[in-house]
Protein backbone atom coordinates (compact mmCIF):
# COMPACT_ATOMS: atom_id res chain seq x y z
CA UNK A 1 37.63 16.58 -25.84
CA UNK A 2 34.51 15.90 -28.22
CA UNK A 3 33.18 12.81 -27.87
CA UNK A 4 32.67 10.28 -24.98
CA UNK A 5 30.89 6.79 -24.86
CA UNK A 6 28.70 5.71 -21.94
CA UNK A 7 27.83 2.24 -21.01
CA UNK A 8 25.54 1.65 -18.58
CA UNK A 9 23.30 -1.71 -18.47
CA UNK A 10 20.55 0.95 -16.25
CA UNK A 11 19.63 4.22 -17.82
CA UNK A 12 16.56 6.26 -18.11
CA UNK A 13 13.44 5.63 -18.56
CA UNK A 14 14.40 2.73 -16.01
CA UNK A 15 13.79 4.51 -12.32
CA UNK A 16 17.10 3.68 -10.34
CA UNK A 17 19.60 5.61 -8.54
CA UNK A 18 22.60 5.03 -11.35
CA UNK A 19 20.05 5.30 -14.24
CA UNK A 20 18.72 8.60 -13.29
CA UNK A 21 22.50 9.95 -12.66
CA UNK A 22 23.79 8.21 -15.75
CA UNK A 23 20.89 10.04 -18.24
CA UNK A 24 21.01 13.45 -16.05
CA UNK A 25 25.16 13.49 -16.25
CA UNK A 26 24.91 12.78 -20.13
CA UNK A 27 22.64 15.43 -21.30
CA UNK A 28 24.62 17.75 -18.61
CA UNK A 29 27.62 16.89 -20.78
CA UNK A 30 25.89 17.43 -24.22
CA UNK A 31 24.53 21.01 -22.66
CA UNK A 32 28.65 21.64 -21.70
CA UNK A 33 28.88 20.62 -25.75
CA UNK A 34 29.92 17.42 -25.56
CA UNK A 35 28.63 14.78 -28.21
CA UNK A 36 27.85 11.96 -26.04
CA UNK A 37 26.66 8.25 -27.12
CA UNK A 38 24.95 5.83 -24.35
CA UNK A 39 24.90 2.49 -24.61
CA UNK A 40 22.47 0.27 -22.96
CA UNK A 41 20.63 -2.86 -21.86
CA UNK A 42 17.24 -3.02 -24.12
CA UNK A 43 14.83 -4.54 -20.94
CA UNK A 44 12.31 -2.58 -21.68
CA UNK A 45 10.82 -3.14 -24.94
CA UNK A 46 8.21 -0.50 -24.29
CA UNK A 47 11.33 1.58 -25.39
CA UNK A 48 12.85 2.08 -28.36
CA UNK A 49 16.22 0.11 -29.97
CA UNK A 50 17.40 4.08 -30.49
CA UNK A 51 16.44 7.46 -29.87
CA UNK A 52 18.04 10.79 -28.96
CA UNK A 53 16.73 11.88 -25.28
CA UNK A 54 17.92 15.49 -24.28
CA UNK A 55 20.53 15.59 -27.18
CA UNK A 56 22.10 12.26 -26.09
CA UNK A 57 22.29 9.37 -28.51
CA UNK A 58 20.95 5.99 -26.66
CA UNK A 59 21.48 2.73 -28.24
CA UNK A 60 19.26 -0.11 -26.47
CA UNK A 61 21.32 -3.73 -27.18
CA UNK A 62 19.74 -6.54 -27.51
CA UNK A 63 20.23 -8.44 -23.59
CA UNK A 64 19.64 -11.66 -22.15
CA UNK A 65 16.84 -10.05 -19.11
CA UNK A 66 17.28 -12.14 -16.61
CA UNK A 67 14.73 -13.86 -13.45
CA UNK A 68 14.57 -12.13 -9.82
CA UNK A 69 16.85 -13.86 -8.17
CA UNK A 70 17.72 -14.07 -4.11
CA UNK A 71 20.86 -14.12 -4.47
CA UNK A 72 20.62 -10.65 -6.51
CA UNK A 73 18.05 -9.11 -3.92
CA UNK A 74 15.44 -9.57 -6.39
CA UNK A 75 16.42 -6.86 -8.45
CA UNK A 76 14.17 -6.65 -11.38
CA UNK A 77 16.67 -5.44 -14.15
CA UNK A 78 19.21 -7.77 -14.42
CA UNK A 79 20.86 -8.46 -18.15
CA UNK A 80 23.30 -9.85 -19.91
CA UNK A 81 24.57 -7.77 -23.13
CA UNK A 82 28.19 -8.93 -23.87
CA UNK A 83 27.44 -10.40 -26.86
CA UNK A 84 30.37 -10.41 -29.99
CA UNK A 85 27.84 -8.61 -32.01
CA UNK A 86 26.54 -6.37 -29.20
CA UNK A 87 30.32 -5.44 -28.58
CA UNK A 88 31.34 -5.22 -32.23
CA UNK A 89 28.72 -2.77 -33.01
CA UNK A 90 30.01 -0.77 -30.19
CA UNK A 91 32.94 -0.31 -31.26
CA UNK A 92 31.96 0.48 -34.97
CA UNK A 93 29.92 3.62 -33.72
CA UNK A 94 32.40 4.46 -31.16
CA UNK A 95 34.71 4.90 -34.36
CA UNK A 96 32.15 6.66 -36.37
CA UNK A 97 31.45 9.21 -32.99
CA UNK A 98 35.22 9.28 -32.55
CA UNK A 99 34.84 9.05 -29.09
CA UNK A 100 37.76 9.26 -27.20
CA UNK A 101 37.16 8.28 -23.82
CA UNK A 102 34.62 5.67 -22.14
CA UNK A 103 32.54 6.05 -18.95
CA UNK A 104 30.97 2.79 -17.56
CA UNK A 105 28.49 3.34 -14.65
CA UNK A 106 28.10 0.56 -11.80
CA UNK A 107 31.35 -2.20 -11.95
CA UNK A 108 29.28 -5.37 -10.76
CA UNK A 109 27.27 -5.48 -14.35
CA UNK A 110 28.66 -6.47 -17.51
CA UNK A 111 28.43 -3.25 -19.79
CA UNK A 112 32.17 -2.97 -17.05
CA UNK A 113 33.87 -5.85 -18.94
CA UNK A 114 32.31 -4.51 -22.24
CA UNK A 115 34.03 -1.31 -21.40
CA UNK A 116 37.43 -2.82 -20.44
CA UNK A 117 37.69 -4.48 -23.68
CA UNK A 118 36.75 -2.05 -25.53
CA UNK A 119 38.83 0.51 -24.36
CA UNK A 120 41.57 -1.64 -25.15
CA UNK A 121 40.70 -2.40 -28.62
CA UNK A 122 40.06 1.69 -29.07
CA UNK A 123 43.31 2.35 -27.04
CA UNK A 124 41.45 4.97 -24.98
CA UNK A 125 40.41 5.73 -21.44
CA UNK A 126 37.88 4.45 -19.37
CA UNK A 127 36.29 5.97 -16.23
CA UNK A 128 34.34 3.81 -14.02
CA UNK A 129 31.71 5.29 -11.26
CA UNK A 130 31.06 2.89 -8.55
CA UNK A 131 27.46 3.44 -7.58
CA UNK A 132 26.67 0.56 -5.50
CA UNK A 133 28.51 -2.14 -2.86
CA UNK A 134 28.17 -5.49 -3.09
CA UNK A 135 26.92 -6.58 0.60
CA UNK A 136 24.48 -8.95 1.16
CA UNK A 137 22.40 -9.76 4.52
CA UNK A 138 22.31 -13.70 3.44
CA UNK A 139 25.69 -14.35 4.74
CA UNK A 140 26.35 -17.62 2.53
CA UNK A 141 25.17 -15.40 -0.75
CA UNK A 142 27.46 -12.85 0.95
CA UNK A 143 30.31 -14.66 1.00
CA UNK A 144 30.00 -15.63 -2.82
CA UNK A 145 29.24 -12.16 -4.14
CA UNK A 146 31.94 -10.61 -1.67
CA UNK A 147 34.66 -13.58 -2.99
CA UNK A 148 33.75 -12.29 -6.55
CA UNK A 149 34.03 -8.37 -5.77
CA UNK A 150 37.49 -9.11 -4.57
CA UNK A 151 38.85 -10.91 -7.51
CA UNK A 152 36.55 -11.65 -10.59
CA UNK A 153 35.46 -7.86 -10.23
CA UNK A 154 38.70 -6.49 -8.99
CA UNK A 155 41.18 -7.33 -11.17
CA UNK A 156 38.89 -7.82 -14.55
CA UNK A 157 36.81 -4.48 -14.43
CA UNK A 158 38.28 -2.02 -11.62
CA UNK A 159 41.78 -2.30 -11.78
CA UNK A 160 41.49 -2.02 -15.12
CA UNK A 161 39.98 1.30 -15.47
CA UNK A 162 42.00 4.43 -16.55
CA UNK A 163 40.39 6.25 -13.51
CA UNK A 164 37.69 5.89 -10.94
CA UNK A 165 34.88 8.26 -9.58
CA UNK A 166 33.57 7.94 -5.83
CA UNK A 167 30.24 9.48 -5.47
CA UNK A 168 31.10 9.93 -1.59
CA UNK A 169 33.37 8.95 0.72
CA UNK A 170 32.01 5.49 1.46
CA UNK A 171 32.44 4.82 -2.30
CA UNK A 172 36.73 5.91 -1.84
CA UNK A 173 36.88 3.70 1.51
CA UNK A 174 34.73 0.65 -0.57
CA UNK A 175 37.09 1.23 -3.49
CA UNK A 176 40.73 1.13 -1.56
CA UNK A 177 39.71 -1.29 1.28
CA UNK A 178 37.87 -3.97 -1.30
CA UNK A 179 39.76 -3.14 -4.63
CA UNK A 180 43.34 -1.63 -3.18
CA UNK A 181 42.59 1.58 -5.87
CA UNK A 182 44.28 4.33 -5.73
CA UNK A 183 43.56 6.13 -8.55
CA UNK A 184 40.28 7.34 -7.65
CA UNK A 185 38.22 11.24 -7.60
CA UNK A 186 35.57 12.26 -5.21
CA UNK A 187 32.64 13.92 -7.17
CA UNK A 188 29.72 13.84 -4.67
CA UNK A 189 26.43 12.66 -5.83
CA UNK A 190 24.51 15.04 -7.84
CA UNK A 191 20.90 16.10 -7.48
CA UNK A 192 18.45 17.58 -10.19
CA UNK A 193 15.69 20.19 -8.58
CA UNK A 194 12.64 18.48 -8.88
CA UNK A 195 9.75 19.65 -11.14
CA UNK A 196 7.45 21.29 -8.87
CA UNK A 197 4.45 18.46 -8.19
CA UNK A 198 1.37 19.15 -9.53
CA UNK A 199 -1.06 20.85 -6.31
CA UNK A 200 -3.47 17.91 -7.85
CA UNK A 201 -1.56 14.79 -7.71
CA UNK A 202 -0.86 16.53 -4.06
CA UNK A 203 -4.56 16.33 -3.09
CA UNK A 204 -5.23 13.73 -4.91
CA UNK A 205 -2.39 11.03 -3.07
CA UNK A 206 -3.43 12.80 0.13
CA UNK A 207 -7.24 11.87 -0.36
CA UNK A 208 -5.73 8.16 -1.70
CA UNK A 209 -4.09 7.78 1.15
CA UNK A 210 -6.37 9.25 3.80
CA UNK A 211 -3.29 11.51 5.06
CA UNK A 212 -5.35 14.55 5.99
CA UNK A 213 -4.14 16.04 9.75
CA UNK A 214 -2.30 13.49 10.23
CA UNK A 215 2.27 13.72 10.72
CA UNK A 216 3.68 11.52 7.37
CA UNK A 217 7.46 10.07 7.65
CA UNK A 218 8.03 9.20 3.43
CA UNK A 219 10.52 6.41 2.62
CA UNK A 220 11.44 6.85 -1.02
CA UNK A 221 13.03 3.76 -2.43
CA UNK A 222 12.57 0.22 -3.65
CA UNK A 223 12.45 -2.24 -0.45
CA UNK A 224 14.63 -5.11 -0.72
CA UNK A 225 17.36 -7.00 1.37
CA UNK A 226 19.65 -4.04 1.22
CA UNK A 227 16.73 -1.12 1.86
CA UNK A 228 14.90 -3.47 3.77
CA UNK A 229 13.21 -0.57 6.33
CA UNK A 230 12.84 -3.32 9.27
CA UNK A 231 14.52 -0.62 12.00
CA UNK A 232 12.82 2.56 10.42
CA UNK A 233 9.54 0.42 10.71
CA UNK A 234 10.35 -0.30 14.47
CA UNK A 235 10.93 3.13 15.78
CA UNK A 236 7.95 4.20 13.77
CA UNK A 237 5.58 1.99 15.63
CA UNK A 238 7.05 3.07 18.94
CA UNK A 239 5.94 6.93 17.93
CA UNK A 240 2.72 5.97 17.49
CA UNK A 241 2.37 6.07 20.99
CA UNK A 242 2.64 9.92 21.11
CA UNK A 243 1.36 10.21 17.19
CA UNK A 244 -1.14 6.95 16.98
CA UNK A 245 -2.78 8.94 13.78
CA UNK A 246 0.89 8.78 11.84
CA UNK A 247 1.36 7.45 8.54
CA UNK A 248 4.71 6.11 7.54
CA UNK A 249 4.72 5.63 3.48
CA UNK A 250 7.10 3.45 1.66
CA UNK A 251 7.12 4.29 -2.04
CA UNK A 252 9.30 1.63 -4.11
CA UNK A 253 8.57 -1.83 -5.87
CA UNK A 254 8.05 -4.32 -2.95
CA UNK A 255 10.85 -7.05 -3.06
CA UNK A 256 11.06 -8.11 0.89
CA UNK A 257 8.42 -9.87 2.23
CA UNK A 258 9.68 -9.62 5.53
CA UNK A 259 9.13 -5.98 6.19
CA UNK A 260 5.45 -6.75 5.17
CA UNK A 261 5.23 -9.15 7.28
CA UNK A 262 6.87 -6.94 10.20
CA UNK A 263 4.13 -4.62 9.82
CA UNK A 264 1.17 -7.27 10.26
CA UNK A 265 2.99 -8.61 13.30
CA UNK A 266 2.98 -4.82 14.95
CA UNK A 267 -0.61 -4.83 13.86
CA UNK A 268 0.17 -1.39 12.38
CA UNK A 269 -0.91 -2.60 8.77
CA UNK A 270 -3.17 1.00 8.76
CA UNK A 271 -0.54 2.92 10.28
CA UNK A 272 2.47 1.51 7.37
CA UNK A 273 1.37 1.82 4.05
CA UNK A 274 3.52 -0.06 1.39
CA UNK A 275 2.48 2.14 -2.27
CA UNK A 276 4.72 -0.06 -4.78
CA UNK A 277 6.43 1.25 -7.74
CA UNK A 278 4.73 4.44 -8.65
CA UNK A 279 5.67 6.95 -11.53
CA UNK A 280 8.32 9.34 -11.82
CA UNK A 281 6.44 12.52 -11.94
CA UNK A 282 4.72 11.43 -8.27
CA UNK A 283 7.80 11.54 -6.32
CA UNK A 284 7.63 15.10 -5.67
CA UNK A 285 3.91 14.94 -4.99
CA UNK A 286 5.26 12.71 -2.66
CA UNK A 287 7.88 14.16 -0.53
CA UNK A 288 5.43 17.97 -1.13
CA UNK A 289 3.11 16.03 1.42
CA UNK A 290 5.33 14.36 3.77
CA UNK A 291 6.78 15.55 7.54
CA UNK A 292 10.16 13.65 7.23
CA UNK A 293 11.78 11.40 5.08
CA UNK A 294 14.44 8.63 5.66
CA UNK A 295 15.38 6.48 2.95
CA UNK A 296 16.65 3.46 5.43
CA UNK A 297 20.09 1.98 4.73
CA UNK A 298 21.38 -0.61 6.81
CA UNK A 299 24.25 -1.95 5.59
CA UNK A 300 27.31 -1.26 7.14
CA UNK A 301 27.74 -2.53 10.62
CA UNK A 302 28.99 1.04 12.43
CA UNK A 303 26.08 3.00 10.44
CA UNK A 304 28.97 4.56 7.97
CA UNK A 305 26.26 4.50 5.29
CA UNK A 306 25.77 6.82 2.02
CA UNK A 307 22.57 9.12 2.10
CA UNK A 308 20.91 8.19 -1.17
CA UNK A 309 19.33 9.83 -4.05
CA UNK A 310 16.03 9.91 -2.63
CA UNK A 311 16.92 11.63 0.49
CA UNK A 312 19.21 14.32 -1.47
CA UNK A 313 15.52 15.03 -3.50
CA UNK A 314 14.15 15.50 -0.49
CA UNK A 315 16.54 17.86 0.87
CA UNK A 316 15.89 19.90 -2.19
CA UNK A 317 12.18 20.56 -1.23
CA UNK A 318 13.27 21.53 2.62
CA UNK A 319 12.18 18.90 3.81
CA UNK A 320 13.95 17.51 7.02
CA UNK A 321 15.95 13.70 6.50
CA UNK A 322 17.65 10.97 9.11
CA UNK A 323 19.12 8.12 9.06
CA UNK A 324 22.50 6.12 10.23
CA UNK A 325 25.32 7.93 7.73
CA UNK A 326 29.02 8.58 7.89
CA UNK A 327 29.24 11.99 8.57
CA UNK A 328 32.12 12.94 6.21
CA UNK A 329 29.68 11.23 3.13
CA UNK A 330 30.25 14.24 1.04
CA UNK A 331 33.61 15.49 2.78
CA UNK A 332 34.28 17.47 6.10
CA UNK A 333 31.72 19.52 7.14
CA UNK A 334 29.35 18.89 4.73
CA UNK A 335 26.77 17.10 6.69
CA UNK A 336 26.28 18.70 10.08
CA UNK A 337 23.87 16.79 12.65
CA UNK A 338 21.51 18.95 13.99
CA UNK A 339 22.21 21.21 11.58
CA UNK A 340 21.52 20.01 8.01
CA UNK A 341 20.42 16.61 9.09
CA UNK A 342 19.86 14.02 11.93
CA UNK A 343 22.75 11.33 11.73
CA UNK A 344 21.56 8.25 13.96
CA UNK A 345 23.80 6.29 16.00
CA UNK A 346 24.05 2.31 14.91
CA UNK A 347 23.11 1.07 18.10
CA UNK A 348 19.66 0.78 19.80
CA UNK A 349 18.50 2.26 16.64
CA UNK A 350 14.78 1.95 17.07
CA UNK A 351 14.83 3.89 19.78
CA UNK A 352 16.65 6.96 18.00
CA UNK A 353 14.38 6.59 15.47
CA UNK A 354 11.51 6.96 17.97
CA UNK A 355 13.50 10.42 19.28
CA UNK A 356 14.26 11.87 16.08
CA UNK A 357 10.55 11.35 14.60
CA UNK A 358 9.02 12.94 17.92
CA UNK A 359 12.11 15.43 17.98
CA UNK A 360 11.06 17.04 14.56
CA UNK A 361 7.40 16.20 14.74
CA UNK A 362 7.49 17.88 18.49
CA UNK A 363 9.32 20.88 17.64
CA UNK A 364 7.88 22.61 13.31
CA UNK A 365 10.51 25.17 13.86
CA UNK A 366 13.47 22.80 14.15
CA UNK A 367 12.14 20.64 11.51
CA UNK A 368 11.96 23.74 9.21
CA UNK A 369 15.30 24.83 10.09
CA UNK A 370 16.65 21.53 9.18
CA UNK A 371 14.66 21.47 6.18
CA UNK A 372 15.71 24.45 5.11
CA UNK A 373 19.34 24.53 5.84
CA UNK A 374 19.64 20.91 3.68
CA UNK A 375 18.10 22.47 0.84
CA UNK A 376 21.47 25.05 1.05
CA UNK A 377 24.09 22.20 1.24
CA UNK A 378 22.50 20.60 -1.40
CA UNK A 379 22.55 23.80 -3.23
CA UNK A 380 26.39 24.53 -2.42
CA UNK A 381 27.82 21.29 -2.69
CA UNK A 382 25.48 18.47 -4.40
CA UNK A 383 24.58 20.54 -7.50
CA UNK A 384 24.22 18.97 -11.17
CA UNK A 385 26.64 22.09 -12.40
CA UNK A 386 29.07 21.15 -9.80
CA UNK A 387 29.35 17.37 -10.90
CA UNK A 388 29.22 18.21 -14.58
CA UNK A 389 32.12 21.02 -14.74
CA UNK A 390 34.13 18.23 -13.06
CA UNK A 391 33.57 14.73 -14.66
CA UNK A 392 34.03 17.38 -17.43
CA UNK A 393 37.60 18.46 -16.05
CA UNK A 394 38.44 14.83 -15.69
CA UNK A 395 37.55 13.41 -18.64
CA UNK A 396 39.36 15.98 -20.69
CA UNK A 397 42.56 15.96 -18.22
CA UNK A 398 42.54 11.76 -18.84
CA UNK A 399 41.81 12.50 -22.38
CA UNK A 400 44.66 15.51 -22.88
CA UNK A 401 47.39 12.84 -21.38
């Protein structure tokens, strides 16, 4: 195998969990000598229509960018790109690059159907990674969106994929219990090491922030319906009765007013500081300052939840993460509580919070130990060469059939 095609309507410079995997996996591939050619939503017109970014040819198509909408928890990069002429250029450089198999990343946007038809009209195989579940907490827009993951989405764009990729186990239960899929590979979800932060931006978001002496639980992550932080924010407030100079930081664009309005209601509005969307490069200066981190998902009813880019990052720099996941996330044995992490029970779960945040904050060593004994499963088992050297294995065992 030479030459692959990724579609992907998020990819880098946008800041989301798929776009940063999509980018990192491609130039991974291109480094393993594979000529790779993304394809793209053009949202950002900051951005150029083409460029080569870490050896990888991205084409931006021109995209209908669509309003927030509610019923799409508010997500800011929504787009519509399956145009004739978007997917008739495709296919013309996909025949120039002679690539010979296509990977599509996320199956609820439309670069999915652009890849199902095109892999028809190129008689060649397509891979798609399910990133995200469709699962809303509105349970009128969840019984829409769930009606069209099990049919529109089903039998138009998964079912008709050569092959699928879980990034964890929640991904292989999602894909067999919504999709009945079979034909499915567990590659856990990969994790760059972060560029060491820069000992200014350190000092400087410390002094911006007035976080000097005091214990800092980070929340890395853009706050919507689906993140929407309302238990984390609950068990905070009830440490601040043994920590009442705490600071709890959520870093992310702010799309649930609720949560804000959670905090004003606790009066805890100095305690809870909501930062917005901030810049790439800061994240590290970010988690280099913090005591904990939990990037809060809430989403499946017995707390069977996937751990998240942002908390993987964090593992990296040793520093100590909880939250409500299924244990078994990245296989047996992987994630240990009390070992690697702290995996919350679902029920009375601001009060775990509350004992897991004095727990760590109560005991440096244990929090260290933690710390440092995530950044080693990360190391062993969510590395970037690990998930390379096998989407590589796939792809060429898909393309050798």
């Amino acid at each position: 195998m030479r030459s692959i095609a990724v579609l992907s309507n998020l990819y880098s410079p946008l800041v989301t969990g798929s776009s940063v995997h999509a980018s990192t996996l491609a130039a991974r591939l291109v480094e393993c000598g594979i000529s790779v050619t993304v394809f793209t939503a053009h949202v950002d017109k900051s951005v150029p229509e083409y460029e080569v970014l870490n050896g990888v040819e991205v084409f931006r198509l021109p995209c209908l960018k669509l309003p927030k909408l509610p019923i799409a928890v508010n997500f800011p990069w929504l787009s519509v790109t399956m145009l004739p002429s978007n997917i008739s250029r495709m296919r013309r450089i996909m025949q120039e690059r002679e690539c010979e198999l296509i990977h599509v990343h996320n199956h609820m946007f439309d670069m999915a159907l652009n890849g199902v038809i095109l892999s028809k009209k190129l008689d060649i195989p397509l891979v798609l990674s399910i990133h995200s579940f469709i699962n809303h907490p509105n349970p009128i827009f969840n019984a829409v969106l769930s009606s069209i993951d099990a049919t529109f989405l089903r039998w138009c764009m998964v079912r008709q994929a050569t092959h699928l990729v879980d990034l964890d186990m929640n991904a292989a239960r999602y894909r067999v219990s919504r999709f009945g899929a079979e034909n499915g590979t567990l590659i856990p979800l990969a994790t760059e090491f972060p560029e060491p932060p820069s000992p200014q931006d350190v000092i400087d978001l410390r002094a911006k922030y007035g976080l000097d002496g005091k214990k800092v639980l980070l929340s890395v992550g853009h706050l919507h319906h689906l993140r929407n932080r309302m238990s984390l924010i609950r068990g905070f407030a009830r440490s601040l009765k043994s920590y009442p100079n705490a600071r709890m930081l959520i870093v992310g664009a702010k799309n649930y007013q609720p949560a804000e309005d959670l905090v004003r209601e606790l009066g805890i509005e100095e305690q809870v500081i909501f930062t917005g969307k901030q810049p790439r490069q800061l994240v590290a200066a970010f988690m280099e300052l913090c005591d904990a981190h939990s990037m809060w998902f809430d989403l499946d009813p017995e707390g069977q939840n996937s751990v998240g880019n942002s908390n993987i990052e964090a593992m990296l720099m040793h520093k100590p993460v909880f939250g409500m996941f299924a244990e078994d996330t990245f296989g047996e044995g992987v994630l240990q509580h009390g070992k690697n992490i702290f995996i919350l029970p679902h029920n009375d779960t601001e009060r775990h919070v509350e004992e897991t945040i004095l727990k760590l904050w109560n005991d440096p060593d244990l929090a260290s130990r933690i710390g440092e004994n995530a950044h080693q499963m990360v190391c062993d088992h969510l590395s970037w060469d690990i998930a390379a050297a096998s989407h590589l294995s796939l792809f060429s065992s898909l393309v050798d059939k």
